[in-house]
N, C-alpha and C. Protein backbone atom coordinates (compact mmCIF):
# COMPACT_ATOMS: atom_id res chain seq x y z
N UNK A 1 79.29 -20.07 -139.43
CA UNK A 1 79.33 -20.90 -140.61
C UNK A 1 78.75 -20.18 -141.81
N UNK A 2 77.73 -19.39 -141.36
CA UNK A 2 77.23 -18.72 -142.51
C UNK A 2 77.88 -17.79 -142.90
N UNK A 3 78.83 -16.84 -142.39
CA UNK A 3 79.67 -15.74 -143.23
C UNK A 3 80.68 -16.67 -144.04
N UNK A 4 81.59 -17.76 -142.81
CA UNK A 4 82.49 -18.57 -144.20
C UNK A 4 81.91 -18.76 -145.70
N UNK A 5 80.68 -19.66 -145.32
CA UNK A 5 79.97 -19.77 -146.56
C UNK A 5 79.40 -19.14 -147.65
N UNK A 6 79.09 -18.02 -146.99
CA UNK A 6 78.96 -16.59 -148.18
C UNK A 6 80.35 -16.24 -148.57
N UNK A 7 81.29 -16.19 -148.04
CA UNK A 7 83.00 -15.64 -148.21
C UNK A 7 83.04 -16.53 -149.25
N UNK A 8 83.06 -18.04 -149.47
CA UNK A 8 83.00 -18.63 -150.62
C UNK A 8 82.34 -18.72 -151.53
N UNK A 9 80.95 -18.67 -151.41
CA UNK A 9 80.37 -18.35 -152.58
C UNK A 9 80.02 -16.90 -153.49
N UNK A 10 81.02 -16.03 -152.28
CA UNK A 10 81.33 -14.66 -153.47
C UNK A 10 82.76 -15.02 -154.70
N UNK A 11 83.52 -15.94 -153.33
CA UNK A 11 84.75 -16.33 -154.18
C UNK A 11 84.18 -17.27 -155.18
N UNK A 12 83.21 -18.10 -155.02
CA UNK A 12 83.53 -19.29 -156.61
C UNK A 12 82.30 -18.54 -157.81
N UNK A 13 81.49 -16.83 -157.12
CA UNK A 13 80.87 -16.44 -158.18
C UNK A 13 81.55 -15.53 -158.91
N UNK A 14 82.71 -15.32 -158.20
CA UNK A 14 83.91 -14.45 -158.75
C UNK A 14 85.14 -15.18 -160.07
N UNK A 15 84.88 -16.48 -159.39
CA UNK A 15 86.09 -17.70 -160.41
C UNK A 15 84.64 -17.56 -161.26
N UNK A 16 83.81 -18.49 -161.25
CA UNK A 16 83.27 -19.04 -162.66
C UNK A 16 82.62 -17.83 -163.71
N UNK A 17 82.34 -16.64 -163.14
CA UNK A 17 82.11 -15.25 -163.77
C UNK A 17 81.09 -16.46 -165.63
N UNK A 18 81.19 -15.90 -166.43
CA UNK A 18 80.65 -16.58 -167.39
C UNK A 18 81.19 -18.06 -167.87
N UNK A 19 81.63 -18.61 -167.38
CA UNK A 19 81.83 -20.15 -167.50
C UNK A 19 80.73 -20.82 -167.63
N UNK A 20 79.41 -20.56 -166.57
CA UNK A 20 78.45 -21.57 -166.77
C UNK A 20 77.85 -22.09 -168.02
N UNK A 21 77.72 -20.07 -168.67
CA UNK A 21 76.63 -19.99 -170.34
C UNK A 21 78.02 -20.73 -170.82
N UNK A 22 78.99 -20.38 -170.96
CA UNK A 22 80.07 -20.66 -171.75
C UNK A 22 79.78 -22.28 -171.89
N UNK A 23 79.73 -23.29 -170.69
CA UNK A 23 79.74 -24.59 -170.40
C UNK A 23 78.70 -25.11 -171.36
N UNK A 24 77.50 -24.64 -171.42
CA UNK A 24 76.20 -24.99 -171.83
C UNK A 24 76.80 -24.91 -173.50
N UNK A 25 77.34 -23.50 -173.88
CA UNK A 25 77.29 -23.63 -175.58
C UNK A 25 78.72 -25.06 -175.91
N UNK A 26 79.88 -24.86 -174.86
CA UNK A 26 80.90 -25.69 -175.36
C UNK A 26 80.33 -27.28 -175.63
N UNK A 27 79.55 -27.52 -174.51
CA UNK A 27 79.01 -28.91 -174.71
C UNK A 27 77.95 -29.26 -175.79
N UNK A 28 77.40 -28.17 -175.76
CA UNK A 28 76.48 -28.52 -177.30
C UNK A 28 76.97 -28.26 -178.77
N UNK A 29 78.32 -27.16 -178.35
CA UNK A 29 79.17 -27.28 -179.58
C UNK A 29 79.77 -28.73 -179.92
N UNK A 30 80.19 -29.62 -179.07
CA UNK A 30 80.76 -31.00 -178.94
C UNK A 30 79.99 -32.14 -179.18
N UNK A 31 79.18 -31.81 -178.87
CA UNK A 31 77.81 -32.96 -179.40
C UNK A 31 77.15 -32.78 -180.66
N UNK A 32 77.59 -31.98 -181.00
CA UNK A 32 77.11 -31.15 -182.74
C UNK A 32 78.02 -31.69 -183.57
N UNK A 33 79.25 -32.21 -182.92
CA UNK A 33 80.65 -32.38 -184.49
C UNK A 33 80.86 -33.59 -184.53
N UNK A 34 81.04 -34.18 -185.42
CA UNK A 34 81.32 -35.44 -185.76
C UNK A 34 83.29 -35.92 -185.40
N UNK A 35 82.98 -37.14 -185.09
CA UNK A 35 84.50 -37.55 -184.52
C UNK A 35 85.73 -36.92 -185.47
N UNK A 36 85.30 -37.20 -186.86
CA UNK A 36 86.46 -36.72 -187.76
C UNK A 36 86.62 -35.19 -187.08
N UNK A 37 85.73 -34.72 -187.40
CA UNK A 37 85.71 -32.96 -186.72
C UNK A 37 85.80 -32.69 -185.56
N UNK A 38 86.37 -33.49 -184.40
CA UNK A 38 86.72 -33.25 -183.43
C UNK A 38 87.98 -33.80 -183.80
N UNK A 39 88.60 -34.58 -184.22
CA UNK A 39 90.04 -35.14 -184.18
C UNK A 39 90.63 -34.05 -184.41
N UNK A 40 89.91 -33.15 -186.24
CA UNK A 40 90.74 -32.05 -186.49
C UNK A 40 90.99 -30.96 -185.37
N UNK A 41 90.18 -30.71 -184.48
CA UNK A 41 90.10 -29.80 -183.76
C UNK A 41 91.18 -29.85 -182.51
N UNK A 42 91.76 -31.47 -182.39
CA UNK A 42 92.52 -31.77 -181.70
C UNK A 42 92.18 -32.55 -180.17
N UNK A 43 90.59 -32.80 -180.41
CA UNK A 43 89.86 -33.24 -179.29
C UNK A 43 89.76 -34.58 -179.50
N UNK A 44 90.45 -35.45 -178.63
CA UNK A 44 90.34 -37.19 -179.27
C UNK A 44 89.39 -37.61 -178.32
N UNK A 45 88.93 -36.94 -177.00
CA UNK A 45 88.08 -37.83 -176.13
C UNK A 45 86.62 -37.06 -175.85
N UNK A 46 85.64 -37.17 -176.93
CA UNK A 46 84.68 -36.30 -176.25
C UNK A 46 83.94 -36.34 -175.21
N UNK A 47 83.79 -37.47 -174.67
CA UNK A 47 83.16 -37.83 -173.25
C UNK A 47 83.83 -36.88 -172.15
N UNK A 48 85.19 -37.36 -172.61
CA UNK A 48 86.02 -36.65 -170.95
C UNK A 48 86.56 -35.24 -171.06
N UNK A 49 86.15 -34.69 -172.10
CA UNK A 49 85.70 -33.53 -172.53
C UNK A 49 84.80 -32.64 -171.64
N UNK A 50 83.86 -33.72 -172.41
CA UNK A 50 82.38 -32.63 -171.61
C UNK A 50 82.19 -33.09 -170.61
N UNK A 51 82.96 -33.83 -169.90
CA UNK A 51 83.11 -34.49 -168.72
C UNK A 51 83.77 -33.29 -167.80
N UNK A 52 85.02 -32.58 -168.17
CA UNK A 52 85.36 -31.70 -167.47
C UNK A 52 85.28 -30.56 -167.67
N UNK A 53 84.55 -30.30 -168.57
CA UNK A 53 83.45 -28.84 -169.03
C UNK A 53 82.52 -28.75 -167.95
N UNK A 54 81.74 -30.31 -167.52
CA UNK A 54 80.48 -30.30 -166.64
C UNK A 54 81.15 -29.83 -165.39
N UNK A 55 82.09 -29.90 -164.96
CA UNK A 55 82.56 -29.70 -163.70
C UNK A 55 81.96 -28.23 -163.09
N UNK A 56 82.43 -27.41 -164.22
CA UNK A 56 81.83 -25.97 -164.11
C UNK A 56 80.25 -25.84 -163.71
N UNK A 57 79.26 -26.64 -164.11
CA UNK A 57 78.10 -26.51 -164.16
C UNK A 57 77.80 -27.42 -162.38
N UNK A 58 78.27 -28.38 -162.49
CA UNK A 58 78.33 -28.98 -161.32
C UNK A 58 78.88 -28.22 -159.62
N UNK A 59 80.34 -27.27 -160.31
CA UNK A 59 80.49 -26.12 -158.77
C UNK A 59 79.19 -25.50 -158.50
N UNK A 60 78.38 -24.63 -160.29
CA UNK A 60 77.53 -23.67 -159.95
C UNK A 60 76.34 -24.25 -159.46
N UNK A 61 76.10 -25.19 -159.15
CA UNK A 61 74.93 -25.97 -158.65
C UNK A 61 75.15 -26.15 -156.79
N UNK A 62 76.96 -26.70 -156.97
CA UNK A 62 77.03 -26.37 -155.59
C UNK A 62 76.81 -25.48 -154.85
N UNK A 63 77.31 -24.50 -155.61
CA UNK A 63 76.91 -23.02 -155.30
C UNK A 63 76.18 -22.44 -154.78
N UNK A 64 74.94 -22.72 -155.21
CA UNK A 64 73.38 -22.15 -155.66
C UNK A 64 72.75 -23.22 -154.53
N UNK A 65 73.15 -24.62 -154.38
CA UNK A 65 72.52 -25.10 -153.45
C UNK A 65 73.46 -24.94 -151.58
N UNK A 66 74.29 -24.26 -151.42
CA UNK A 66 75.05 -23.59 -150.06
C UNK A 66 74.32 -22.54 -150.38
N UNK A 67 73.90 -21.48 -151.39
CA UNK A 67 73.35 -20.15 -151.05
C UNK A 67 71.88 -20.52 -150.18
N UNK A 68 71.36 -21.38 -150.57
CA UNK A 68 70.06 -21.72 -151.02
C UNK A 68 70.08 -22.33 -149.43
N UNK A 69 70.92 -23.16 -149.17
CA UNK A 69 70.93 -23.85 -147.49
C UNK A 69 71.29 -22.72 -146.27
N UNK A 70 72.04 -21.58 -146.77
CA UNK A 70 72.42 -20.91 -145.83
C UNK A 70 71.10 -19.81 -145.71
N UNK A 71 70.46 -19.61 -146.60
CA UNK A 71 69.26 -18.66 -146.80
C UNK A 71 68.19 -19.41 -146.08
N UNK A 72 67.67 -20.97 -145.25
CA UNK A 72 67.10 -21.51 -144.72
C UNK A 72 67.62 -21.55 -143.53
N UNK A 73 69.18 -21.33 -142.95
CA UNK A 73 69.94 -21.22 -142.21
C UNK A 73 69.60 -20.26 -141.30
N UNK A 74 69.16 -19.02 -142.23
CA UNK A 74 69.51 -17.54 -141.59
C UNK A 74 68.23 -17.21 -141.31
N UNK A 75 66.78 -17.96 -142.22
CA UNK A 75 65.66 -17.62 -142.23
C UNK A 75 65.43 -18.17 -140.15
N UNK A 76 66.02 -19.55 -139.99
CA UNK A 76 65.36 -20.06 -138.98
C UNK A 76 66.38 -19.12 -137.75
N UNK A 77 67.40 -18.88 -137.75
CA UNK A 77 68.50 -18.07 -136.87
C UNK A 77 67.41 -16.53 -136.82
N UNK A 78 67.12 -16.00 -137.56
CA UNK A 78 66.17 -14.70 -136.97
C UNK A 78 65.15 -14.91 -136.56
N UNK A 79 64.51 -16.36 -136.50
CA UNK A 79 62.98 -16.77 -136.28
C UNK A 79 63.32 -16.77 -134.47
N UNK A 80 64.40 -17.18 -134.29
CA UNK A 80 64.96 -17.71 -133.11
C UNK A 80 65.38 -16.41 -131.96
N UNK A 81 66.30 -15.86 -132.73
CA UNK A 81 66.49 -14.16 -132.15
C UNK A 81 65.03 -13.30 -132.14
N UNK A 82 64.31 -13.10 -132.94
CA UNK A 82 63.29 -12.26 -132.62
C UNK A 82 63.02 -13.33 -131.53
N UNK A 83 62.23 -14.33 -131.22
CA UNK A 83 61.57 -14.92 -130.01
C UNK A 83 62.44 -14.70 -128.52
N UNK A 84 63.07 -14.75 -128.96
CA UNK A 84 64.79 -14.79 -127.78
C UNK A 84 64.62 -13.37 -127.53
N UNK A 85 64.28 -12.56 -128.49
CA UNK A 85 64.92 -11.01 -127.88
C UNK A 85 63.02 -10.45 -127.44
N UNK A 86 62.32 -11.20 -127.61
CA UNK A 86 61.13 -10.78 -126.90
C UNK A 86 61.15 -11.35 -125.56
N UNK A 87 61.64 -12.32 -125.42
CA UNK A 87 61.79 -13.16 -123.80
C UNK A 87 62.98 -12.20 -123.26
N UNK A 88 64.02 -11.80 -123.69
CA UNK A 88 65.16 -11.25 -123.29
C UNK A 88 64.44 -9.93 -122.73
N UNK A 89 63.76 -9.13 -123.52
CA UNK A 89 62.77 -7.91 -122.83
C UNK A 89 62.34 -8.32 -121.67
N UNK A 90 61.05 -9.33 -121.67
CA UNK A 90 60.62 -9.52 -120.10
C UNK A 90 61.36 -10.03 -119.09
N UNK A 91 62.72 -9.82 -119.30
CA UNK A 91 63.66 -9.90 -118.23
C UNK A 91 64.46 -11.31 -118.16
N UNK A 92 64.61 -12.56 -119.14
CA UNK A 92 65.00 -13.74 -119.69
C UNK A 92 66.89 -12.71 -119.53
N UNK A 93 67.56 -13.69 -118.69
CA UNK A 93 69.08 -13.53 -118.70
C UNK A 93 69.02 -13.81 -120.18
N UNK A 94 70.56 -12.82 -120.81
CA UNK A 94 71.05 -13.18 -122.31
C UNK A 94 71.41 -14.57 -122.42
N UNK A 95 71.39 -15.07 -123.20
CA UNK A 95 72.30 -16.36 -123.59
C UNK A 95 73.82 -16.25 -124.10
N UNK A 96 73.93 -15.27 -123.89
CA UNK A 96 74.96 -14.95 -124.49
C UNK A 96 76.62 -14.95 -123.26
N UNK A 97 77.45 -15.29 -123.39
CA UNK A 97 78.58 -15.77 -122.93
C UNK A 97 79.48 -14.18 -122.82
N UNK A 98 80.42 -14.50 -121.94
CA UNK A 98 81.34 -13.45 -121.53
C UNK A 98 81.65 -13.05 -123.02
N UNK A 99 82.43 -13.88 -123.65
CA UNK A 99 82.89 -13.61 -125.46
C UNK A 99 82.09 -13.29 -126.72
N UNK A 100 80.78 -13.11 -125.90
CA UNK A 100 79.92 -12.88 -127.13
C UNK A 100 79.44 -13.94 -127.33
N UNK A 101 80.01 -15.02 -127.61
CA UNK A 101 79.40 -16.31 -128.09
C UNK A 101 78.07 -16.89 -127.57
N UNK A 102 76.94 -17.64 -128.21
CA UNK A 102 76.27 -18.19 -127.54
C UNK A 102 76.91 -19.29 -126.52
N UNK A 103 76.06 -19.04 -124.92
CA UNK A 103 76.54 -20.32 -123.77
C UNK A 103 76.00 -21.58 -123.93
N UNK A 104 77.40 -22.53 -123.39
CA UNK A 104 76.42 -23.99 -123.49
C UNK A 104 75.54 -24.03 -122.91
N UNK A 105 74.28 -25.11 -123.36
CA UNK A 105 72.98 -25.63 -123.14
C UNK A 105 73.25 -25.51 -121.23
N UNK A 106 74.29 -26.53 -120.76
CA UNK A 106 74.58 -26.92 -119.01
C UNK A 106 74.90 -25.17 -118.55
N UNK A 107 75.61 -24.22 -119.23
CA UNK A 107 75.44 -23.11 -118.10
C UNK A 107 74.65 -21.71 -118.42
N UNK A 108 73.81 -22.16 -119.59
CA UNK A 108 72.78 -21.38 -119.88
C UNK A 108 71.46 -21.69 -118.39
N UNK A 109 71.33 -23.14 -118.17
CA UNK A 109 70.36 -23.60 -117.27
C UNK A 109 70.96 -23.52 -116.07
N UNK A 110 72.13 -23.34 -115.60
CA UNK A 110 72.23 -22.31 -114.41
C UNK A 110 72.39 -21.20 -114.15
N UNK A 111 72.57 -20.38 -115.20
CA UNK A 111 71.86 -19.12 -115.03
C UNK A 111 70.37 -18.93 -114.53
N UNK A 112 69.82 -19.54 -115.30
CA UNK A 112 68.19 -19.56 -115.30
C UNK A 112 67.99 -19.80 -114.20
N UNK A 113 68.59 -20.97 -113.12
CA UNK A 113 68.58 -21.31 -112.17
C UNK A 113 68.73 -19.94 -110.82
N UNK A 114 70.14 -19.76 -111.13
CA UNK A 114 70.05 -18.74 -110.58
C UNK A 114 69.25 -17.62 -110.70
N UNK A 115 69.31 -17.00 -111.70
CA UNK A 115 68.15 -16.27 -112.17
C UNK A 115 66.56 -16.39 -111.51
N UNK A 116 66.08 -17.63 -111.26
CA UNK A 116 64.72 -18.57 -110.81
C UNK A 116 65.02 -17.55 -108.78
N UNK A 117 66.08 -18.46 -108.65
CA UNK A 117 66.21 -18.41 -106.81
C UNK A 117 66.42 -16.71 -106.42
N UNK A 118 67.09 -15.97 -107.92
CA UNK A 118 67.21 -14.42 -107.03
C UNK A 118 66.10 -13.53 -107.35
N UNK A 119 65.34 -13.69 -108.10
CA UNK A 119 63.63 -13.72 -108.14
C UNK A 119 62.86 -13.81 -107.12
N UNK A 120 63.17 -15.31 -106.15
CA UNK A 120 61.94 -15.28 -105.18
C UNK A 120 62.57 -14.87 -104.00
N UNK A 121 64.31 -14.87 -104.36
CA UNK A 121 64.80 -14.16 -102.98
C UNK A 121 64.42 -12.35 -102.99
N UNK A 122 64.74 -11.88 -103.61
CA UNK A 122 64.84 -10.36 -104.07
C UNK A 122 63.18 -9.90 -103.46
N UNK A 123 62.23 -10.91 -104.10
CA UNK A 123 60.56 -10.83 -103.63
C UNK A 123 60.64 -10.65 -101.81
N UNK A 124 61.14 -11.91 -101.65
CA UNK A 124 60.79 -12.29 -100.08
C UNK A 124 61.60 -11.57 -98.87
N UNK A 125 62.23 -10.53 -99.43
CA UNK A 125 63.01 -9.13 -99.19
C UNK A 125 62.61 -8.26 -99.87
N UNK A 126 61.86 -7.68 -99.41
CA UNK A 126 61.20 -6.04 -99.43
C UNK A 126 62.25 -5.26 -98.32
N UNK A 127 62.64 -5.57 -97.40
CA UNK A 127 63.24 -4.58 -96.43
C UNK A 127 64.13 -5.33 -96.49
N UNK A 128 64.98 -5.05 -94.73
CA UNK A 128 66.06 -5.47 -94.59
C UNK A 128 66.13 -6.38 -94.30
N UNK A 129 64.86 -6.59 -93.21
CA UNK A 129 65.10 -7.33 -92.12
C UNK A 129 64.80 -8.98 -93.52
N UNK A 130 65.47 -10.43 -93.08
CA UNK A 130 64.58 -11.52 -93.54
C UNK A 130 63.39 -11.84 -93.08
N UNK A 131 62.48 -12.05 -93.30
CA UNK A 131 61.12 -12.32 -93.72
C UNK A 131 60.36 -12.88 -94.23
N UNK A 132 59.09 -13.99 -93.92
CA UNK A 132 58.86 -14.60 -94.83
C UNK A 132 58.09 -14.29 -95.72
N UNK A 133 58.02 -14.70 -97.50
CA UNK A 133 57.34 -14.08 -98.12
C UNK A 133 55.98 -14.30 -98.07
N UNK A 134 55.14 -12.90 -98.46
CA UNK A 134 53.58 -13.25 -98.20
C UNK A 134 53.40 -13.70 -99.75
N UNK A 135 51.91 -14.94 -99.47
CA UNK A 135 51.72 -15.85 -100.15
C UNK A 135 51.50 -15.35 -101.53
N UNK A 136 50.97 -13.62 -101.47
CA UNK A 136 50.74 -13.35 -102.53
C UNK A 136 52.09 -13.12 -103.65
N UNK A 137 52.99 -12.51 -102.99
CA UNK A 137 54.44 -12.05 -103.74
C UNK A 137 54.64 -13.66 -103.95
N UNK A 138 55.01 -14.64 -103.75
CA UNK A 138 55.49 -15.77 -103.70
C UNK A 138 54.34 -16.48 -105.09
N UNK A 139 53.65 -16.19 -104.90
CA UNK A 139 52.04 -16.54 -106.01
C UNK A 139 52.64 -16.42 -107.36
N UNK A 140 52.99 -14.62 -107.10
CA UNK A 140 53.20 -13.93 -108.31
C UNK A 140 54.77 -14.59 -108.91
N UNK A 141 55.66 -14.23 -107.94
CA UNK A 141 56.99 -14.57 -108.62
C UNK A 141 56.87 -16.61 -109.08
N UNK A 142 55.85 -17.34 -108.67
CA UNK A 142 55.76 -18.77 -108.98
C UNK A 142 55.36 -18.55 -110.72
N UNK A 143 54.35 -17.85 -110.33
CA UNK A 143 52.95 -17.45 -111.50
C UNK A 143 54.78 -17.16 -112.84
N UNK A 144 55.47 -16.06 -112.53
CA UNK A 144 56.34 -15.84 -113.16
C UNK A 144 57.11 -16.65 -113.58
N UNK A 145 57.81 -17.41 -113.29
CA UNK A 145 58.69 -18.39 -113.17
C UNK A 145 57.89 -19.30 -114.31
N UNK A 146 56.37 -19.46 -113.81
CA UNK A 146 56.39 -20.40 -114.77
C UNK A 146 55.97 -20.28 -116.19
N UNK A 147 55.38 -18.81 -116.30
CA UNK A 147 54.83 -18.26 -117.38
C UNK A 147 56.71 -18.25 -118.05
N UNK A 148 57.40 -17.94 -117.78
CA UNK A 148 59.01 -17.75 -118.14
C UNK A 148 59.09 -19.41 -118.91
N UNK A 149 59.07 -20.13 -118.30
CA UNK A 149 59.72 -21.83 -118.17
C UNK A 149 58.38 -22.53 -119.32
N UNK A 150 57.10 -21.64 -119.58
CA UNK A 150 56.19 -21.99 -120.53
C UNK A 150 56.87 -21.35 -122.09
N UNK A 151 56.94 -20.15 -121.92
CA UNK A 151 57.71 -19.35 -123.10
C UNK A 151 58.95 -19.87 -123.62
N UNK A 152 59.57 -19.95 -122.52
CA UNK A 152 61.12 -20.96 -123.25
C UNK A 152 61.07 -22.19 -123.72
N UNK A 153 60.03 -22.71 -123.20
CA UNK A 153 59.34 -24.56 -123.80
C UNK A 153 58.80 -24.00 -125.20
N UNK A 154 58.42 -23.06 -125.26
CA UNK A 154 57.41 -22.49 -126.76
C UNK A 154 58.65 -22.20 -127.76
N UNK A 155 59.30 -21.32 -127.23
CA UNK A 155 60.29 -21.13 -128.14
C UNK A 155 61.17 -22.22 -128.70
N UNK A 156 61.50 -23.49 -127.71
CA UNK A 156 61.56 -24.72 -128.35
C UNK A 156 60.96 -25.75 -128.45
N UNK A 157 60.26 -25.03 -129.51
CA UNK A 157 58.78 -26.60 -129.81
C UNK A 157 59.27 -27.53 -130.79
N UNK A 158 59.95 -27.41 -131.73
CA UNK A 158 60.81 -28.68 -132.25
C UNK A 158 61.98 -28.49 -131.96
N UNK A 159 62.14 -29.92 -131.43
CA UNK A 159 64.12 -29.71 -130.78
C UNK A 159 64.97 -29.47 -131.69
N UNK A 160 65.68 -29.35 -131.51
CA UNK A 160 67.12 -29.50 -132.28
C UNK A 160 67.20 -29.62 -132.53
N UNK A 161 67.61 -29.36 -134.38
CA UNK A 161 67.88 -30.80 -135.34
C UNK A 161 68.94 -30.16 -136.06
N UNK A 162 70.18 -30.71 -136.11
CA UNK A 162 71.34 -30.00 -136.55
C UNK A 162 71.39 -30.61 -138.42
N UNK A 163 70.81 -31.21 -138.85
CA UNK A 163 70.52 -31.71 -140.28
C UNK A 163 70.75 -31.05 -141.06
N UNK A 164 70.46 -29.16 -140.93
CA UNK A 164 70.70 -28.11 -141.63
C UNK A 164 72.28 -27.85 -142.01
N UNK A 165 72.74 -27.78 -140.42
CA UNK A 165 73.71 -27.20 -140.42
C UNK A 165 75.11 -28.31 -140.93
N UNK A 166 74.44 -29.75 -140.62
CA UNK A 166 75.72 -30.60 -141.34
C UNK A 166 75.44 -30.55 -142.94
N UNK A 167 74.12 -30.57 -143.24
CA UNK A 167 74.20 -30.41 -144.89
C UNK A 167 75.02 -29.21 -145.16
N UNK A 168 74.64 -28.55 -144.50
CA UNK A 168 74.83 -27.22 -145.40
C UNK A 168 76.91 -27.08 -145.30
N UNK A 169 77.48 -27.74 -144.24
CA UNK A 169 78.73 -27.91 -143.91
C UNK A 169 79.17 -29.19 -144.95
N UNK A 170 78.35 -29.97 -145.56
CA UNK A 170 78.72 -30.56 -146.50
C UNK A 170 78.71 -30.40 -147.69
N UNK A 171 78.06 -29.50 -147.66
CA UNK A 171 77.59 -28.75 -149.20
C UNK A 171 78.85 -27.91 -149.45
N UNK A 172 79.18 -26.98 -148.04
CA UNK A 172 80.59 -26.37 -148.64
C UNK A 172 81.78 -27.07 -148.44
N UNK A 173 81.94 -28.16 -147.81
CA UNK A 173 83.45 -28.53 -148.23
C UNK A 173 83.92 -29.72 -149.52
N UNK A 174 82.44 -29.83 -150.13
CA UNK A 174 82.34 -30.39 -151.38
C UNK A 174 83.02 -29.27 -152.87
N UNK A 175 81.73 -28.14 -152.27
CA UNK A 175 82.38 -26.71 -153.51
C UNK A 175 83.91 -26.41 -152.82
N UNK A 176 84.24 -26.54 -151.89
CA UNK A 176 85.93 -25.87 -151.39
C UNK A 176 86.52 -26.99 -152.16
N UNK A 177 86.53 -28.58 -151.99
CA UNK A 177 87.10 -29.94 -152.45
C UNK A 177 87.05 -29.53 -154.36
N UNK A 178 85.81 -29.17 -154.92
CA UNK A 178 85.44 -29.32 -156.05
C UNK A 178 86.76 -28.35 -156.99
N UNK A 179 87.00 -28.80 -157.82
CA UNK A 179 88.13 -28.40 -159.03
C UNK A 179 87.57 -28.30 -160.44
N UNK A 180 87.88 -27.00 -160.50
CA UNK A 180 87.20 -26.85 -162.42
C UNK A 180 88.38 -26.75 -163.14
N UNK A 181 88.13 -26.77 -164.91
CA UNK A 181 89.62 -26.59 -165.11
C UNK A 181 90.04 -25.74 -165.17
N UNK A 182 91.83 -25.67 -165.60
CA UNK A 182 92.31 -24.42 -165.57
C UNK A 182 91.77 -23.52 -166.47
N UNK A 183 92.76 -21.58 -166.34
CA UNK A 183 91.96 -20.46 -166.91
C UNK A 183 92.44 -21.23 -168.66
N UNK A 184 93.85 -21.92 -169.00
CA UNK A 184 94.54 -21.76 -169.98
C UNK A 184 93.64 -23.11 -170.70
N UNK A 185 93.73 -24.19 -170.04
CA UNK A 185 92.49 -25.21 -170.79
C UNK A 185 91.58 -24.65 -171.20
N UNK A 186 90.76 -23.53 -170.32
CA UNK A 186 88.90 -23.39 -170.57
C UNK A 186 89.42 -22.54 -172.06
N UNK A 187 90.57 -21.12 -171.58
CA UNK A 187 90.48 -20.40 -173.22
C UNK A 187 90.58 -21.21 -174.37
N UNK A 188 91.66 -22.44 -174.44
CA UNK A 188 91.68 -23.11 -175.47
C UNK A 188 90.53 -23.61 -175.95
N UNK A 189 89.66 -24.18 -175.17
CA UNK A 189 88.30 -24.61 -175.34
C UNK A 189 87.37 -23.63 -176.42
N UNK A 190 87.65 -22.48 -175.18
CA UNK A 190 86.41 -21.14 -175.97
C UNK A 190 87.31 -21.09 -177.75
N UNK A 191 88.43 -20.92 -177.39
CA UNK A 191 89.11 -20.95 -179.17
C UNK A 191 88.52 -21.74 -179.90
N UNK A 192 88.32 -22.66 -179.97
CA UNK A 192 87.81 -23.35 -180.84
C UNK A 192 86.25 -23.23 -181.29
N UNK A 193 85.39 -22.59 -179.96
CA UNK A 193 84.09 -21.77 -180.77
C UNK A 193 84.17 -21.33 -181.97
C-alpha cells in the first residue's frame, strides 16, 4: 500500500507543480475586486470561483496528509522488522510465505508449532537409537520455547490495530477520487493576474 501511495503522490506533486502559491494569490486576487470588476473580467460567480481554485489547495493537503500517514506507516513497519529480524536470528522460523509475502496469522502458528515439537524432538535424539530425553536437555529446550513464546508476546504488546492502514487507504482514494480544474481553465485564470 505504501509504494501505490507514494506512486501517487509523486504523480499529484507532478500535476499541481505551482498551482498551490498560484491558488493562494488567485483567491486573494478575487477577494480584492469588486463585483463590477469581476463582471469585466468575465467572472460572474465569485464564490464558485474560489470554490474551484480551493480544490487545488484541498488535493495538496490530501497529499501532505497520505505522505504524512504513510511516513507513520513505514515508521511502525521497521519498528516491527528490526524486532522480527532479531527473533529471526535466534532461530524464530521466517514469517514469510513461499511468495515472499507475509503468512497468515493460522499458518504462521503452525509453523511455530512445528517448529516447538522438532526442537524437543531433534533434543531427545542425540543418537540414533530413540531415547528418552534427560531432564536437563528437555529443561533447556522448555526454558527455550518459552523464552521464544515470551519474545513473540513482547513483540506484540499492542495488538493490532489496522486504523492506520484504513485511514491512510482512505486518504488515498479520496486524492485518486479528488478533481482539480482543467490545465486550459487554471491558464485562463492565471491570465487575468
Amino acid at each position: 500500500m505504501i509504494k501505490v501511495a507514494q506512486v501517487e503522490i509523486q504523480k499529484t506533486r507532478a500535476l499541481l507543480g505551482q498551482m498551490p502559491k498560484q491558488a493562494n494569490q488567485l483567491i486573494h486576487f478575487l477577494n480584492t475586486k469588486t463585483n463590477e470588476e469581476l463582471e469585466a473580467l468575465d467572472i460572474k460567480d465569485r464564490i464558485g470561483t474560489i470554490l474551484d481554485i480551493k480544490r487545488v489547495l484541498t488535493m495538496r493537503t490530501l497529499m501532505q496528509n497520505l505522505d504524512r500517514r504513510c511516513q507513520d506507516m513505514q515508521i511502525e513497519i521497521n519498528y516491527f522488522t528490526e524486532n522480527f529480524t532479531i527473533l529471526h536470528e535466534k532461530g524464530l522460523p521466517s514469517p514469510l510465505g513461499s511468495n515472499d509475502c507475509l503468512m497468515r496469522h493460522k499458518d504462521y502458528v503452525l509453523k511455530l508449532i512445528t517448529y516447538a515439537v522438532n526442537q524437543v524432538n531433534t533434543s531427545s535424539s542425540t543418537s540414533g537409537e530413540k531415547a528418552l530425553p534427560s531432564v536437563q536437555s528437555l529443561y533447556d529446550n522448555l526454558e527455550n520455547l518459552f523464552y521464544t513464546e515470551h519474545e513473540v508476546n513482547h513483540l506484540f504488546t499492542i495488538p493490532p490495530n489496522f486504523f492506520r492502514y484504513i485511514d491512510t487507504d482512505k486518504t488515498l482514494r479520496k486524492l485518486q477520487r479528488h478533481k482539480i480544474p482543467g490545465p486550459e481553465w487554471w491558464q485562463s485564470m492565471l491570465e487575468i493576474l
